[in-house]
N, C-alpha and C. Protein backbone atom coordinates (compact mmCIF):
# COMPACT_ATOMS: atom_id res chain seq x y z
N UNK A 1 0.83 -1.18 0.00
CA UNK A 1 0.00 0.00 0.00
C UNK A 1 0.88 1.25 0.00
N UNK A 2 0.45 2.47 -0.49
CA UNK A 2 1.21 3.54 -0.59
C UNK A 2 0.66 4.43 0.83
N UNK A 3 2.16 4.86 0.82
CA UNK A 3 2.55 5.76 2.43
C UNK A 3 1.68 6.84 2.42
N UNK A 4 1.27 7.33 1.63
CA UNK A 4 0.35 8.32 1.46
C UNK A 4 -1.14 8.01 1.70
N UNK A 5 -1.45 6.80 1.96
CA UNK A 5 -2.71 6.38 2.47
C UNK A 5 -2.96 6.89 3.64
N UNK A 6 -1.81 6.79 4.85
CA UNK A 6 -1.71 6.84 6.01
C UNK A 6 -1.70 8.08 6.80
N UNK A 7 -1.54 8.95 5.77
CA UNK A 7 -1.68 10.59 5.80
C UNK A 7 -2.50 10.95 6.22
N UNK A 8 -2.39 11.79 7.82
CA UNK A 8 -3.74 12.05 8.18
C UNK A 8 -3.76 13.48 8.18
N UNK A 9 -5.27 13.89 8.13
CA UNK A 9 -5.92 15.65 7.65
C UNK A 9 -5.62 15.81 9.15
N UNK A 10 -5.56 17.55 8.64
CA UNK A 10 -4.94 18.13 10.33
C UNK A 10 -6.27 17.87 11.07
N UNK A 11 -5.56 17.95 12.48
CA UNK A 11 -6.47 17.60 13.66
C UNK A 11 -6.53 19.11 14.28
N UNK A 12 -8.11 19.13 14.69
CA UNK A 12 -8.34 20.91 14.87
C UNK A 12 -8.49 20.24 16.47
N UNK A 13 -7.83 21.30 17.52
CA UNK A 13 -7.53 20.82 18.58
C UNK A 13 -9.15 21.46 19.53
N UNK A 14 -9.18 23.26 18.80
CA UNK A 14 -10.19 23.82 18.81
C UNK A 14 -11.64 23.58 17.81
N UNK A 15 -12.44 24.03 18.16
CA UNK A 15 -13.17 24.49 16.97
C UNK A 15 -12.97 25.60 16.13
N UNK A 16 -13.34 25.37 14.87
CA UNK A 16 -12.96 26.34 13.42
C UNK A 16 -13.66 27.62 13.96
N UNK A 17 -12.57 29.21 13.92
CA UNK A 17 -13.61 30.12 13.91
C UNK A 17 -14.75 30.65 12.96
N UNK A 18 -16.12 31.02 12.64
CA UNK A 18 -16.67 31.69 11.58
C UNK A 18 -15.77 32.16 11.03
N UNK A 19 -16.07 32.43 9.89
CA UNK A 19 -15.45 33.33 8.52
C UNK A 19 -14.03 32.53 8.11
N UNK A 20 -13.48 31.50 8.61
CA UNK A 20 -12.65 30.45 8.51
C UNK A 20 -13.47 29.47 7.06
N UNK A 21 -11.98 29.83 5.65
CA UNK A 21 -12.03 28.39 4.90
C UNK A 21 -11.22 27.82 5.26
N UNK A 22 -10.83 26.23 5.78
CA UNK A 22 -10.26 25.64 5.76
C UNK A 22 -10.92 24.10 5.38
N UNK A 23 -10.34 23.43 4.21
CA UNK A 23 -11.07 22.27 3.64
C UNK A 23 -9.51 21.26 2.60
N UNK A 24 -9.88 19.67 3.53
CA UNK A 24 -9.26 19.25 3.15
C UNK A 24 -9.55 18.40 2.18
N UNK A 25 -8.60 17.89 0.72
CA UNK A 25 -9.38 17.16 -0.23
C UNK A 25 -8.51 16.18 -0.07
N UNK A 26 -9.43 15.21 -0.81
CA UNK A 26 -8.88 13.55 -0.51
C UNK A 26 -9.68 13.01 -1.84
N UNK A 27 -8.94 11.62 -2.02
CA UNK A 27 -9.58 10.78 -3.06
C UNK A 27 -10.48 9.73 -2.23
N UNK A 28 -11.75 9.34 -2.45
CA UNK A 28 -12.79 8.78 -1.54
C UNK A 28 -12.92 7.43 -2.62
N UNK A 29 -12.16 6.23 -2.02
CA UNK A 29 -12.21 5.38 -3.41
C UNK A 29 -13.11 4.52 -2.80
N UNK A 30 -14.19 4.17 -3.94
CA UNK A 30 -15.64 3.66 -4.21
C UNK A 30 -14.73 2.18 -4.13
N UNK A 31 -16.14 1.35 -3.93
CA UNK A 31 -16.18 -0.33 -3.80
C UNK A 31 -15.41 -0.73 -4.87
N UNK A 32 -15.73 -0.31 -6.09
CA UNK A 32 -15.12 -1.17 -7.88
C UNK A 32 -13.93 -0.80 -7.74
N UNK A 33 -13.31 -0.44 -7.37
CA UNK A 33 -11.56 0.38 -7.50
C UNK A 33 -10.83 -0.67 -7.28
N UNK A 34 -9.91 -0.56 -8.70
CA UNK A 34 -8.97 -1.42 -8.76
C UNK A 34 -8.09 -1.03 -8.34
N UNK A 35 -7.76 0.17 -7.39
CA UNK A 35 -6.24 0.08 -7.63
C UNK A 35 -5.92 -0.67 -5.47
N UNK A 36 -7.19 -1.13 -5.25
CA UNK A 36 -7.29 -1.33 -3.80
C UNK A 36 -8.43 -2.69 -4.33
N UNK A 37 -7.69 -3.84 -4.81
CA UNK A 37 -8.87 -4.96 -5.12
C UNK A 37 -8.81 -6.14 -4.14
N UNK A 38 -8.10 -6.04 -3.26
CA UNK A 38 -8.32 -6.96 -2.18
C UNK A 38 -8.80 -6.58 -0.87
N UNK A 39 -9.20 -5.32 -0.74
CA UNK A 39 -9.59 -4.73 0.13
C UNK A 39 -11.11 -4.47 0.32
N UNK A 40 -11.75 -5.15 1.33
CA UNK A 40 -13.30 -4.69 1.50
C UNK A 40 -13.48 -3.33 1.89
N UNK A 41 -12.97 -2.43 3.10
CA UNK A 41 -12.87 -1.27 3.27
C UNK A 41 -11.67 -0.43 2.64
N UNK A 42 -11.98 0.06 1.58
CA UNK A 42 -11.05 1.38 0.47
C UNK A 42 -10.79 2.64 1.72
N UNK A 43 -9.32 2.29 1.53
CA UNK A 43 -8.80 3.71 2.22
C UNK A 43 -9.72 5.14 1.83
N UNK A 44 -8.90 6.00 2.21
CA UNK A 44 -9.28 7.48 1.91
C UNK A 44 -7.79 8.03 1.12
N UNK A 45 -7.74 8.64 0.01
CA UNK A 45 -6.22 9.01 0.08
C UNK A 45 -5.72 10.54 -0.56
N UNK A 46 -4.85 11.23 -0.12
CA UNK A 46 -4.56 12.46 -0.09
C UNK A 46 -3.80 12.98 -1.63
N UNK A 47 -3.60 14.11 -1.66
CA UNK A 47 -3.08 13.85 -3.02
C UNK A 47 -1.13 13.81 -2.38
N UNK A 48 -0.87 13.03 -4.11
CA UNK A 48 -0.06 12.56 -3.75
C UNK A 48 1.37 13.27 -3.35
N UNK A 49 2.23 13.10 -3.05
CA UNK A 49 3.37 14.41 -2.65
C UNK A 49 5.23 13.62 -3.02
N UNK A 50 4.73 12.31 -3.58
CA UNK A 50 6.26 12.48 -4.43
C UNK A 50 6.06 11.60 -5.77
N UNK A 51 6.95 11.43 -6.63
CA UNK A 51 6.47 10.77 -8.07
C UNK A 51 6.15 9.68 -7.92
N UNK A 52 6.41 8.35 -6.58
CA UNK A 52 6.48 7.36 -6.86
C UNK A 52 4.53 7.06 -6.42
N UNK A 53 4.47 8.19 -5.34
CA UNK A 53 3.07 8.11 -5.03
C UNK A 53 2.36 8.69 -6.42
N UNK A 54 2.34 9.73 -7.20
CA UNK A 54 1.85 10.44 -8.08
C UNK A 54 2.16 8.77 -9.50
N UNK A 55 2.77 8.03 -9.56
CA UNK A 55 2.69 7.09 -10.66
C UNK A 55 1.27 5.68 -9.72
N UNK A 56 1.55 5.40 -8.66
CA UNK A 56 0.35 4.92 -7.55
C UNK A 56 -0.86 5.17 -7.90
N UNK A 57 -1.07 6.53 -8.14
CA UNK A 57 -2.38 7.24 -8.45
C UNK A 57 -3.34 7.58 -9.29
N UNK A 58 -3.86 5.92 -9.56
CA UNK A 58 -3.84 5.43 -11.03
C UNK A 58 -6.32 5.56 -11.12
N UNK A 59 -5.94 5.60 -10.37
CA UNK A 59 -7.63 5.08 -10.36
C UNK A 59 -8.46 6.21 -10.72
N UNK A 60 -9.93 6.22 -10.87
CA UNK A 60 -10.79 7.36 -11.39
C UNK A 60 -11.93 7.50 -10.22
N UNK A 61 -11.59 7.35 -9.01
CA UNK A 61 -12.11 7.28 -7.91
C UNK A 61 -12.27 9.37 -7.63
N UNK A 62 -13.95 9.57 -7.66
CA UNK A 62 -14.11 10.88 -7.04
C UNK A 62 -13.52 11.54 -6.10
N UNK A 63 -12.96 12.63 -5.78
CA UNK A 63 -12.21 13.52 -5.08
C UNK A 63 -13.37 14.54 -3.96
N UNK A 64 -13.07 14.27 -3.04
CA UNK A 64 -13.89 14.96 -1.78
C UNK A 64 -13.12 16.12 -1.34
N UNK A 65 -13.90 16.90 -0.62
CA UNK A 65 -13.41 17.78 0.59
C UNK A 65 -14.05 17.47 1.67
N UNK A 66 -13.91 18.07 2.70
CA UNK A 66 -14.36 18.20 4.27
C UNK A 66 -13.77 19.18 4.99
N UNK A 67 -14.15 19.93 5.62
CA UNK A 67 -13.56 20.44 6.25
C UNK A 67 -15.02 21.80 6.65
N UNK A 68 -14.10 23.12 6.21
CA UNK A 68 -15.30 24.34 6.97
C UNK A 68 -14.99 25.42 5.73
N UNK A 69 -16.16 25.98 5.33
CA UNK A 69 -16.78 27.41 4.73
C UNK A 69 -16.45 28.63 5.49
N UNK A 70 -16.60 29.93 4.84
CA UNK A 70 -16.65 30.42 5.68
C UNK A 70 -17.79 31.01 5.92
N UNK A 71 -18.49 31.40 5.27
CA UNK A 71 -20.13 31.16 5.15
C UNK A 71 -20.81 30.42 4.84
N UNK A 72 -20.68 28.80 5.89
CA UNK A 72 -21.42 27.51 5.90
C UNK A 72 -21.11 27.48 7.68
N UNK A 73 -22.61 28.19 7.82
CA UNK A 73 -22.91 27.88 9.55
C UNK A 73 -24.35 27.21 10.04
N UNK A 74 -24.41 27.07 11.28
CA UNK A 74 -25.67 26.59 11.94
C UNK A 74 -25.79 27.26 13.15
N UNK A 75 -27.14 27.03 13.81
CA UNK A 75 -27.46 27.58 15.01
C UNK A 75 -27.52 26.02 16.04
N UNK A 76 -26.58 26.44 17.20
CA UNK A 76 -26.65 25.18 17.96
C UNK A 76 -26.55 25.68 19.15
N UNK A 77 -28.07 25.42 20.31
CA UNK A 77 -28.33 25.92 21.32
C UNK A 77 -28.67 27.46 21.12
N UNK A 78 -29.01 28.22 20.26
CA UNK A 78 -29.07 29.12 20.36
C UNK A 78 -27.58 30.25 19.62
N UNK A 79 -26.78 29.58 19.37
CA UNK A 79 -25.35 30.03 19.15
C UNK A 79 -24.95 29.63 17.51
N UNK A 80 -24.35 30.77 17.15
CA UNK A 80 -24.25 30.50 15.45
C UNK A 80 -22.73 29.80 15.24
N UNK A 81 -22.78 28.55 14.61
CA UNK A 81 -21.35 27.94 14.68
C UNK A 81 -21.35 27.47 13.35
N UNK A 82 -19.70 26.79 13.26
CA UNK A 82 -19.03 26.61 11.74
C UNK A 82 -19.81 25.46 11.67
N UNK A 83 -20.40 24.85 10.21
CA UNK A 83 -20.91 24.26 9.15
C UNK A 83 -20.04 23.00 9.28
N UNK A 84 -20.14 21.73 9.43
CA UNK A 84 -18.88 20.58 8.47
C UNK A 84 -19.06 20.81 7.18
N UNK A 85 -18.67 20.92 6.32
CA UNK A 85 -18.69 20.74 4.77
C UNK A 85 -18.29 19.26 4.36
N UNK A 86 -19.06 18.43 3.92
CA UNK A 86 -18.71 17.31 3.48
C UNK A 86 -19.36 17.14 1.89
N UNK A 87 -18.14 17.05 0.92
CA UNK A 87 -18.90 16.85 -0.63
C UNK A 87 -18.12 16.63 -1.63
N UNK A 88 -18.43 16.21 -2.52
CA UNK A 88 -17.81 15.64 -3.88
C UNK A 88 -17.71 16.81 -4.35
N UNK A 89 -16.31 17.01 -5.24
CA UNK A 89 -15.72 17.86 -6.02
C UNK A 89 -15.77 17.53 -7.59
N UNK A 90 -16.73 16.55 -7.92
CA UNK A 90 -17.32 15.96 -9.11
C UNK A 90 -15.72 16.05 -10.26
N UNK A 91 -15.05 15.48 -9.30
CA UNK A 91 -13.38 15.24 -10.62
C UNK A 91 -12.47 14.11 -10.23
N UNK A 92 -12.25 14.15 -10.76
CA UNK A 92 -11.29 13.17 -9.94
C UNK A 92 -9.78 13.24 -10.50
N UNK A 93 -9.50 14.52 -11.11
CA UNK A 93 -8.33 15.10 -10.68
C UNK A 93 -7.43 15.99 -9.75
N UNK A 94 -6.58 15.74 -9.55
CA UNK A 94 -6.14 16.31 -8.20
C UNK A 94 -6.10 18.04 -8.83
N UNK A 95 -5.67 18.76 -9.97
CA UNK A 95 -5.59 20.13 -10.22
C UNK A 95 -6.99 20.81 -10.66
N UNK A 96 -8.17 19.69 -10.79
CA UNK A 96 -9.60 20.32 -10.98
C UNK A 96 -9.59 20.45 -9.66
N UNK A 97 -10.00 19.53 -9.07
CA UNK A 97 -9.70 19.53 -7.17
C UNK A 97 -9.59 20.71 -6.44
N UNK A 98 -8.48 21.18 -6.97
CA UNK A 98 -7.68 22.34 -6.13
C UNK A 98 -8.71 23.60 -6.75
N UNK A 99 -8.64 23.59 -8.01
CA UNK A 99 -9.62 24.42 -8.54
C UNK A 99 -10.89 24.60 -8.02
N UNK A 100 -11.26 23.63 -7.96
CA UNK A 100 -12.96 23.66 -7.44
C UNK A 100 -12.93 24.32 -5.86
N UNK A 101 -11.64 23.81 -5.18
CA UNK A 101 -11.63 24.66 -3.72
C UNK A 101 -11.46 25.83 -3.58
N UNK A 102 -10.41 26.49 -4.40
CA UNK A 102 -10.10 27.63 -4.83
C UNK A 102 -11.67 28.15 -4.71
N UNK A 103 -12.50 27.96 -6.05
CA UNK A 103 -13.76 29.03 -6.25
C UNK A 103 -14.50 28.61 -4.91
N UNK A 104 -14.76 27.50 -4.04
CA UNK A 104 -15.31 27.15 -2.48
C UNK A 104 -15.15 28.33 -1.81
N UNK A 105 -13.63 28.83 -1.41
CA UNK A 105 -12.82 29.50 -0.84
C UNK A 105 -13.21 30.94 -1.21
N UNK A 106 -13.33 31.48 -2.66
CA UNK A 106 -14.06 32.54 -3.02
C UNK A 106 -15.47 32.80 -2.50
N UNK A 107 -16.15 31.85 -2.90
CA UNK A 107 -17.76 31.80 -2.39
C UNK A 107 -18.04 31.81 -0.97
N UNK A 108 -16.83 31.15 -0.41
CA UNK A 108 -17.49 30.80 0.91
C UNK A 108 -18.55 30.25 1.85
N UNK A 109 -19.31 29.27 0.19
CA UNK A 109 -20.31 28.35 0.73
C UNK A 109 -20.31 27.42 -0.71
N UNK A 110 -20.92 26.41 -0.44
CA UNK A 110 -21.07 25.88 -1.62
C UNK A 110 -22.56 25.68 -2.50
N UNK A 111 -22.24 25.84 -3.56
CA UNK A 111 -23.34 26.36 -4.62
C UNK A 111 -24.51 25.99 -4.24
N UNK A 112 -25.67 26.12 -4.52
CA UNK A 112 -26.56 25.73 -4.76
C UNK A 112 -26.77 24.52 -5.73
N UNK A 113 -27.51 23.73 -5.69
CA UNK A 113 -27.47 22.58 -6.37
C UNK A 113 -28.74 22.66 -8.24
N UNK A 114 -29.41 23.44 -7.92
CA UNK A 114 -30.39 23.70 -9.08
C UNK A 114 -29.60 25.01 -9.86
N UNK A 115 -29.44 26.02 -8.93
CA UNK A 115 -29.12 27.19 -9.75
C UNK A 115 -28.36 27.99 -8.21
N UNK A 116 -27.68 28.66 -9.42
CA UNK A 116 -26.79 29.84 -7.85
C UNK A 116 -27.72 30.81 -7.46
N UNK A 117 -27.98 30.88 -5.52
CA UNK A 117 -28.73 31.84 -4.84
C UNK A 117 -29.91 31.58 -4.58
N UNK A 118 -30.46 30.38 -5.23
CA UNK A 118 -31.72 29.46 -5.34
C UNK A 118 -31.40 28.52 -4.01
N UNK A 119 -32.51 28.37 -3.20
CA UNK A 119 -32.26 27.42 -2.46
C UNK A 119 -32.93 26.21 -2.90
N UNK A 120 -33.16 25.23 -2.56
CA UNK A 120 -34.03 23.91 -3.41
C UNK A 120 -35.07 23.46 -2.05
N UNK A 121 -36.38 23.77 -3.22
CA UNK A 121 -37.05 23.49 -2.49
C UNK A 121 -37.73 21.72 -2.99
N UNK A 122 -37.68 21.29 -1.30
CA UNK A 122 -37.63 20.00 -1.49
C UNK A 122 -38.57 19.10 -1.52
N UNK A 123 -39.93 20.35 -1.31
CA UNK A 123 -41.57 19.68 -1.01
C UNK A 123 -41.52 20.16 -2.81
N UNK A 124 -41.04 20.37 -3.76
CA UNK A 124 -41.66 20.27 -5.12
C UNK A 124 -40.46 19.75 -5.88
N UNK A 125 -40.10 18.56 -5.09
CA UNK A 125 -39.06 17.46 -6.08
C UNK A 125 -40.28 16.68 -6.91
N UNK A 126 -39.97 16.34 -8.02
CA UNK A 126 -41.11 15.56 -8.60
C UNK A 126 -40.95 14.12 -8.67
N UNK A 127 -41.36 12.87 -8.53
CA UNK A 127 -41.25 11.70 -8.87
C UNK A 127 -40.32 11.36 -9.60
N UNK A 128 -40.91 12.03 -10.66
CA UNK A 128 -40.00 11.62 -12.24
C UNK A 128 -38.35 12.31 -12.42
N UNK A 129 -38.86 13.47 -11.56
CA UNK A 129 -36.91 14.51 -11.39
C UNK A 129 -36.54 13.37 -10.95
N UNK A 130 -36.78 12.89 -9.56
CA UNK A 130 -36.00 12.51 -8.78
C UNK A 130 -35.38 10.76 -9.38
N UNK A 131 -36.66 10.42 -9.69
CA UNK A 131 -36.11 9.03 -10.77
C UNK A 131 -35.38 9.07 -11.61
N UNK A 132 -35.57 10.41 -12.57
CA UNK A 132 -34.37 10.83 -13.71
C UNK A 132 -32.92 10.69 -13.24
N UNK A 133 -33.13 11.30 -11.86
CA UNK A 133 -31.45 12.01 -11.06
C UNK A 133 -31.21 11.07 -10.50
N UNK A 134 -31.68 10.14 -10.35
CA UNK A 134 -31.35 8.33 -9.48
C UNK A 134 -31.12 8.01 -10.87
N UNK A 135 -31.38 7.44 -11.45
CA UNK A 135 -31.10 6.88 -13.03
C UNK A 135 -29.86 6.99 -13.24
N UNK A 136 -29.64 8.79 -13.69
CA UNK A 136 -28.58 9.44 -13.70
C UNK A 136 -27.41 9.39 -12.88
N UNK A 137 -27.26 9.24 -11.81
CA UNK A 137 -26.24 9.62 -11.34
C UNK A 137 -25.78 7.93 -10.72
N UNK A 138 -26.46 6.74 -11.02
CA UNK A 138 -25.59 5.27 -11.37
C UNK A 138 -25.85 4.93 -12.70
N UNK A 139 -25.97 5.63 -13.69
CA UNK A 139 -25.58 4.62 -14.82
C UNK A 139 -23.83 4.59 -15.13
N UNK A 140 -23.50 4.14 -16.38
CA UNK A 140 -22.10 3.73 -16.08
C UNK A 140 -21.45 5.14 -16.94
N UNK A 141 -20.23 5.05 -16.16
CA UNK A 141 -19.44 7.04 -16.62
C UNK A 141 -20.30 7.51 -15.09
N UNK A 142 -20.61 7.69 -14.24
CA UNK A 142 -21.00 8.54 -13.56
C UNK A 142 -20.11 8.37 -12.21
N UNK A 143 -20.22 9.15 -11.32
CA UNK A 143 -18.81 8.86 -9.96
C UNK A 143 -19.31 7.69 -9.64
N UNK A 144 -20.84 7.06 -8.90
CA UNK A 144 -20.81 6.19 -8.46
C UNK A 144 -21.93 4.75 -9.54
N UNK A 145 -21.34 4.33 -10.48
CA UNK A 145 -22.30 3.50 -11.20
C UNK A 145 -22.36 2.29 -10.66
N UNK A 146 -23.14 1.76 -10.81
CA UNK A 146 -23.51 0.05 -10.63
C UNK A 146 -23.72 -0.52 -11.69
N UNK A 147 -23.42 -1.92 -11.79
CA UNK A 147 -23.49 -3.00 -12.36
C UNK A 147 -24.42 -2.69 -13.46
N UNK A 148 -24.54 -3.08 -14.62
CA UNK A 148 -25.57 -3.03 -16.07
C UNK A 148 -26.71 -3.97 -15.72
N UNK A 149 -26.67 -4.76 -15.06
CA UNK A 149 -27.59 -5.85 -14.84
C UNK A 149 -28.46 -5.10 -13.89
N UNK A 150 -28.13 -4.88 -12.95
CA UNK A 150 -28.63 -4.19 -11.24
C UNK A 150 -28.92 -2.57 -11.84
N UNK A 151 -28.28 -1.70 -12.67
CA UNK A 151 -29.00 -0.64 -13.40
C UNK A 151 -30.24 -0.90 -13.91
N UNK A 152 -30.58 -2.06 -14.92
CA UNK A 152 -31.72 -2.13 -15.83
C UNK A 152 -32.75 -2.37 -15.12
N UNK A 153 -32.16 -3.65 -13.66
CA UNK A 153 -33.13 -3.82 -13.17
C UNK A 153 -33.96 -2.71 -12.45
N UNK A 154 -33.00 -1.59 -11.83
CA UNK A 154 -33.51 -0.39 -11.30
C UNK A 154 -34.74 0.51 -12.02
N UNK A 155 -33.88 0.78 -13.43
CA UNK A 155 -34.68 1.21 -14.52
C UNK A 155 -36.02 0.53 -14.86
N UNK A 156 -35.87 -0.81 -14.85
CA UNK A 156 -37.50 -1.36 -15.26
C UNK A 156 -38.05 -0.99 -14.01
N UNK A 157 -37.81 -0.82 -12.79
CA UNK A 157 -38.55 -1.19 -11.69
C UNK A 157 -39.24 0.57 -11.46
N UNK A 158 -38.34 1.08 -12.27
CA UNK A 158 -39.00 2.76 -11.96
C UNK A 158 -39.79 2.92 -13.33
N UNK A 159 -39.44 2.73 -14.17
CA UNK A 159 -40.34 3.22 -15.27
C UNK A 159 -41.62 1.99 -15.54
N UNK A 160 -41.21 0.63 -15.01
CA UNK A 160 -42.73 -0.03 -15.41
C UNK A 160 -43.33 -0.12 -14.57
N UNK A 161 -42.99 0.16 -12.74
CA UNK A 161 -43.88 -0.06 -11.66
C UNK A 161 -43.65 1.44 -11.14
N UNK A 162 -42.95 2.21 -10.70
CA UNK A 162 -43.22 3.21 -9.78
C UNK A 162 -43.25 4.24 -10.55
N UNK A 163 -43.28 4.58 -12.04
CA UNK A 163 -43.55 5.66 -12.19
C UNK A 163 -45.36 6.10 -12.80
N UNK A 164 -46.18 4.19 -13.36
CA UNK A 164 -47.33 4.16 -13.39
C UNK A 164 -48.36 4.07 -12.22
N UNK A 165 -47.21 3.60 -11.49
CA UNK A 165 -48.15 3.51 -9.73
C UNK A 165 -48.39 5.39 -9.92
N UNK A 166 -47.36 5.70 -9.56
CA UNK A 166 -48.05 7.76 -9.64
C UNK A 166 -48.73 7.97 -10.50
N UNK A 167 -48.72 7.78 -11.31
CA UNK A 167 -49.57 8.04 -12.38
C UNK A 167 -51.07 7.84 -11.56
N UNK A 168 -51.30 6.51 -11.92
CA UNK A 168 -52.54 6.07 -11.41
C UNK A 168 -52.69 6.59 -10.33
N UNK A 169 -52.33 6.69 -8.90
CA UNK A 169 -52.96 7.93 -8.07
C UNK A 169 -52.78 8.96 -7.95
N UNK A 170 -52.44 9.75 -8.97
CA UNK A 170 -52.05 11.31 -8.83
C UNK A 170 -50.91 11.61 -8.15
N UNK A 171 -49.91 10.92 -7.48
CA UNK A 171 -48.59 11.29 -6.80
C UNK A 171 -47.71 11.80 -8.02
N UNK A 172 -47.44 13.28 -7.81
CA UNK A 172 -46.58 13.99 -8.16
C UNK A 172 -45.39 14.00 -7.44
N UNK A 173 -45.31 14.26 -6.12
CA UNK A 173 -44.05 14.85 -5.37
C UNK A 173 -43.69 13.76 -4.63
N UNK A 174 -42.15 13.58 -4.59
CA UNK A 174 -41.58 12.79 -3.98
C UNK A 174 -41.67 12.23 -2.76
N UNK A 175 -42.02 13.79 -1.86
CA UNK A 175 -42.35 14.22 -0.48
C UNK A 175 -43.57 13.16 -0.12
N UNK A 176 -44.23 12.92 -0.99
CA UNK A 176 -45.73 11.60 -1.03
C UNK A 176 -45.32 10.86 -0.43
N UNK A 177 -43.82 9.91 -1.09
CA UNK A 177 -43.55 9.06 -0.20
C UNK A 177 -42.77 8.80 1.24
N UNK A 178 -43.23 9.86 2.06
CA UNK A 178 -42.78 10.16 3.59
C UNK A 178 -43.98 8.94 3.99
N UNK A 179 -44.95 9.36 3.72
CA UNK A 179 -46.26 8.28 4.19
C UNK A 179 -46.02 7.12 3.69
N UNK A 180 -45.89 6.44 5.00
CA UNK A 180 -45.70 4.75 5.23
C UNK A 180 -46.97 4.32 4.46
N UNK A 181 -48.22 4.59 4.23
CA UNK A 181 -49.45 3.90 3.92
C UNK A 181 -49.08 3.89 2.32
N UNK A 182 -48.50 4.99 1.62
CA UNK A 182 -48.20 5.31 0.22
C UNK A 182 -47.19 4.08 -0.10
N UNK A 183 -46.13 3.92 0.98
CA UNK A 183 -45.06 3.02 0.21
C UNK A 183 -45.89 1.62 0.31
N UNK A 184 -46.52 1.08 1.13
CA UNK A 184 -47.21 -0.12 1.43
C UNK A 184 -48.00 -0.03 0.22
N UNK A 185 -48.72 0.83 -0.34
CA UNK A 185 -49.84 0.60 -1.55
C UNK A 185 -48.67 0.44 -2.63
N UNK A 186 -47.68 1.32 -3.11
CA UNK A 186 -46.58 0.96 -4.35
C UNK A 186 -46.41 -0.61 -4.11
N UNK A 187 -45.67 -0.87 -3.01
CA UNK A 187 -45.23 -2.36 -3.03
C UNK A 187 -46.27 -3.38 -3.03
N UNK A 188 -47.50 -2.99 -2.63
CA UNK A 188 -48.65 -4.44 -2.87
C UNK A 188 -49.30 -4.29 -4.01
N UNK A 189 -48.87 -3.15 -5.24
CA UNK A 189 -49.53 -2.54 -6.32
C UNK A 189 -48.31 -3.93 -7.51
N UNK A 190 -47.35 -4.22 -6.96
CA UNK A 190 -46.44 -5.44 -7.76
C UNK A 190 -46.99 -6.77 -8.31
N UNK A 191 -47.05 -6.94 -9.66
CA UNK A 191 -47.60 -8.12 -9.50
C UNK A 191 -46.34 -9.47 -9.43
């Protein structure tokens, strides 16, 4: 295994002050990764810091941060405190990486997910968005895909049973299925 696995992100002894970026990136290697194939639990790994690690660093495993914003806070007890930031940097190169932190570091929060300054509202996700964006984001090319077999099966199971189940009772919004009685009627609606 490479020495650079073992590399650990600084340890904050305090808590982060507000208006503090500090965010560390790492490679977050998924289950299929070959370059760790005997391993059930995949390290975490840093970028690399000499050539023999940088030739090591072979895989297409997504690139994370963690760490703190500086405008990514919460209210806890009454008291406004630093945010964790935990998220995919959608690359999985180490100089997009740095890039993508860079503009983090500018913004001081991270984007909005529909559009910038938009917050997402989550009581008008639609069925079909949200099946599209499940679809989407495991078919194969995507950070985390699954199997072609275990995809299709996903795919038939949304487009020939759960997207006519809504249909047939008027369920538009995703939010529908919070109610336990809704998921019990989809699943006994199977033939």
């Amino acid at each position: 295994m490479a020495i650079f696995t073992r590399r650990h992100a600084k340890i904050h002894a305090m808590a982060i002050p507000l208006g503090t970026n500090d965010l560390t990136i790492y490679r977050r290697h998924a289950s299929h990764c070959t370059r760790y194939p005997g391993l059930k639990n995949k390290p975490d790994t840093y970028k690399p810091d000499t050539k023999k690690h940088a030739k090591l660093d072979t895989c297409e495993c997504p690139i994370w941060c963690r760490g703190y914003l500086a405008k990514e806070t919460r209210i806890v007890k009454g008291k406004l405190r630093s945010k964790r930031v935990f998220a995919s940097l959608d690359t999985s190169d180490w100089t997009a990486a740095e890039q993508q932190v860079v503009r983090l570091y500018e913004r001081g929060s991270r984007p909005s997910i529909d559009s910038p300054g938009q917050p997402i509202d989550n009581h008008a996700v639609t069925v079909r968005r949200a099946a599209e964006r499940y679809l989407q984001s495991r078919q194969d090319g995507s950070l985390n895909p699954i199997e072609p077999d275990t995809y299709n099966h996903y795919a038939s199971l949304i487009t020939q049973r759960l997207l006519p189940f809504c249909e047939a009772k008027g369920i538009v919004y995703i939010r529908d299925f919070e109610n336990k009685d809704v998921c019990s009627q989809f699943t006994e609606s199977w033939r």
